[in-house]
Protein backbone atom coordinates (compact mmCIF):
# COMPACT_ATOMS: atom_id res chain seq x y z
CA UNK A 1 6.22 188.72 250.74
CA UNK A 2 3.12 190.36 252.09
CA UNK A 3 1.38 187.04 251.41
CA UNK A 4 4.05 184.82 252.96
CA UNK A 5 3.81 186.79 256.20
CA UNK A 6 0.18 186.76 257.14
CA UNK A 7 -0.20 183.07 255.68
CA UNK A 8 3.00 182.35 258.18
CA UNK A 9 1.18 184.54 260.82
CA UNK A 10 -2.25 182.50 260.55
CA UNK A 11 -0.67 179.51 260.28
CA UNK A 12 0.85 179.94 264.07
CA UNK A 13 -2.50 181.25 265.46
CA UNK A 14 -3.61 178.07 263.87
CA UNK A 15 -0.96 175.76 265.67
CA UNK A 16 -1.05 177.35 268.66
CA UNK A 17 -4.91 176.83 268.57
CA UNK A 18 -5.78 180.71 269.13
CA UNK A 19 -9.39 182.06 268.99
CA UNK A 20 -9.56 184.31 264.95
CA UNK A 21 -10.60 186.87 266.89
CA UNK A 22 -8.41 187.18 269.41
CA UNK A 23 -5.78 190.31 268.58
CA UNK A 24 -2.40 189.36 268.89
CA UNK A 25 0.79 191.68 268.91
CA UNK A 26 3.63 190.69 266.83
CA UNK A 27 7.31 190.90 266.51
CA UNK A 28 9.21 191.33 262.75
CA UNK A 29 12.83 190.80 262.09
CA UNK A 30 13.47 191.84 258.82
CA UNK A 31 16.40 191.16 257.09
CA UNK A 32 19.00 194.10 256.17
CA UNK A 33 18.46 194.94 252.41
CA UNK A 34 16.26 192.32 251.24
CA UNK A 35 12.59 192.82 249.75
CA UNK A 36 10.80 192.86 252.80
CA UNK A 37 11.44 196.15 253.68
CA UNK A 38 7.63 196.49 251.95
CA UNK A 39 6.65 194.97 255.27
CA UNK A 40 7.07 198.32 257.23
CA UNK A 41 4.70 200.19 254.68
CA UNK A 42 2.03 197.91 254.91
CA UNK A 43 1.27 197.48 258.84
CA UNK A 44 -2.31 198.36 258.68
CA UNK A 45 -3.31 195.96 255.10
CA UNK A 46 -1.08 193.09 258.26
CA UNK A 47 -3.14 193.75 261.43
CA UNK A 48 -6.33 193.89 259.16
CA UNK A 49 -5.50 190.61 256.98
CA UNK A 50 -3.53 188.81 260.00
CA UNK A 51 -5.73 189.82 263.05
CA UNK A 52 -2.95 191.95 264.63
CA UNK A 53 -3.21 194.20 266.70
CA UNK A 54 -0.07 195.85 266.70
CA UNK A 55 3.44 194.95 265.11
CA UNK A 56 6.66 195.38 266.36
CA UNK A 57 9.99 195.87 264.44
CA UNK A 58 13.00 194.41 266.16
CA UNK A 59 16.41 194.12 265.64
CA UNK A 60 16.60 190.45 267.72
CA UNK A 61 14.52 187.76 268.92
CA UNK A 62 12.54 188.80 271.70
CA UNK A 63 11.54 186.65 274.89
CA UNK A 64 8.32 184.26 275.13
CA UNK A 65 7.74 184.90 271.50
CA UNK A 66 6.88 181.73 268.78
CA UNK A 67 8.58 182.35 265.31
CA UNK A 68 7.90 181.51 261.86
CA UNK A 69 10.75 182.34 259.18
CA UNK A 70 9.37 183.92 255.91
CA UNK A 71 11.93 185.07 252.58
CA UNK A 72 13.86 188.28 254.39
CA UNK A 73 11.61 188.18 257.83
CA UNK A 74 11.02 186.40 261.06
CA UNK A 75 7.86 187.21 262.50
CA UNK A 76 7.24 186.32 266.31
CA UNK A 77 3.85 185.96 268.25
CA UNK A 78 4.32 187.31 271.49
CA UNK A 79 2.69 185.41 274.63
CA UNK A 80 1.75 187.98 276.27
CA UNK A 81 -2.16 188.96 279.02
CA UNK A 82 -4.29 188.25 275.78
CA UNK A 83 -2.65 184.74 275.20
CA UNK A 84 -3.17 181.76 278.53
CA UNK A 85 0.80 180.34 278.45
CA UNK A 86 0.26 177.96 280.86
CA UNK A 87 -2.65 176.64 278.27
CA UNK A 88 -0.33 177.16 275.36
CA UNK A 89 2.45 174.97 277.24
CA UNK A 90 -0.08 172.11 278.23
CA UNK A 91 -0.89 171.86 274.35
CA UNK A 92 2.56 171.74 273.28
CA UNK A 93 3.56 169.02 275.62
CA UNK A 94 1.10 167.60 274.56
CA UNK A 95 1.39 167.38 270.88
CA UNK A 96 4.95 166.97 271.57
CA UNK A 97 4.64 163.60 273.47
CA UNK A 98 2.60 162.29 270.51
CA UNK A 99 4.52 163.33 268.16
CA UNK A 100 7.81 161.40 270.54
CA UNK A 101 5.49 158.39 270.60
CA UNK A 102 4.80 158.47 266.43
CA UNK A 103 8.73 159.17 266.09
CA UNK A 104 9.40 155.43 268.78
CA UNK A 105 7.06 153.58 266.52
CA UNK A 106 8.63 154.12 263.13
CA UNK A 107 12.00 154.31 264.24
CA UNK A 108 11.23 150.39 265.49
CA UNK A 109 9.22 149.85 262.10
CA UNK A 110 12.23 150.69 260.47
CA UNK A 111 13.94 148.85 262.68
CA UNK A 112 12.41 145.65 262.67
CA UNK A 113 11.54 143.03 259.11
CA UNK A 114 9.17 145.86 257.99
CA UNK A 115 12.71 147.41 256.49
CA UNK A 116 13.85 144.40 255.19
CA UNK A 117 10.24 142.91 253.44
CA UNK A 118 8.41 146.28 252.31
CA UNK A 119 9.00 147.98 249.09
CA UNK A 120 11.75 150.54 248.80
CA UNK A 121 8.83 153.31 248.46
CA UNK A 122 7.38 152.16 251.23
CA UNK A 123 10.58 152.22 253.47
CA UNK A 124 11.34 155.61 251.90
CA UNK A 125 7.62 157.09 252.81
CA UNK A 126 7.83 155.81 256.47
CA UNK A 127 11.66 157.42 256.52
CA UNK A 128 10.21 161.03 255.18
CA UNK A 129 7.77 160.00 257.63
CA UNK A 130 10.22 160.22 260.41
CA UNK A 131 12.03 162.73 259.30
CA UNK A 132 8.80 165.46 259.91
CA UNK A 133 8.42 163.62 263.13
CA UNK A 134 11.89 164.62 264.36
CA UNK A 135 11.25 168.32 262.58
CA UNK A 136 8.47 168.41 264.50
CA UNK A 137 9.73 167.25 267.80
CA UNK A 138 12.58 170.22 267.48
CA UNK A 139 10.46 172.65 266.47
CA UNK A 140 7.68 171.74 269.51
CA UNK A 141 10.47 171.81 272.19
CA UNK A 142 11.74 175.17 271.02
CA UNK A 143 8.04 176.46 271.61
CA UNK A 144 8.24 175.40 275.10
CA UNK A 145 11.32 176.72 275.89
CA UNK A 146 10.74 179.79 274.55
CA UNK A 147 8.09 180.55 276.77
């Protein structure tokens, strides 16, 4: 659990392209009777291993925070002085109108004789393919309207 939460926690300092060093303070939602009640007796081994510098517990989402979902948590960067937004916003449009354009051009691969002509594991790669496009799309726009 303790794993899952600081991988989850590096993984959106990653996405949101945030300097390692940079200490970040952090939101938990932890599920009612489930395992990771652990997380509230191991704060210090998190803002050592995660770069924290200090972690919330909270009963709902709060505002201008990213999530990640983890087995019995949500855990919630929150944009706060130490983090540029408007920065944070201009990459996430960004990536987001890539990701829109990758999403047009396979939808009208699929579309077109490609369908009809390629392999069935082909077609079925290129329709996963899609699939984390549009997973990505949602989850990108969420990001922006939360902050």
């Amino acid at each position: 659990m303790l794993q899952e939460l600081i991988r989850n926690i590096r993984g959106l300092r990653v996405e949101c392209g945030l300097d390692p060093a940079a200490k970040l303070h952090l939101a938990v939602m932890i599920t009612k009777g489930s395992s990771a009640e652990v997380i509230k007796e191991k704060t210090e081994m998190i803002e050592l291993l995660a770069g924290v510098e200090k972690i919330d517990f909270v009963s709902a989402k709060p505002a201008k925070a990213i999530g990640s979902v983890g087995s019995g948590f949500e855990a919630f960067l929150l944009v706060d002085e130490s983090i540029n937004k408007e920065q944070l916003i201009a990459r996430f449009n960004k990536e987001l109108e890539a990701e829109k354009a990758l999403a047009q051009k396979t939808e009208a691969k699929l579309g077109g004789k490609f369908a009809q002509n390629a392999p069935a594991e082909v077609v079925q790669a290129e329709k996963e393919k899609l699939e984390e496009s549009k997973r990505r799309i949602e989850k990108l726009s969420g990001y922006v309207q939360n902050l």
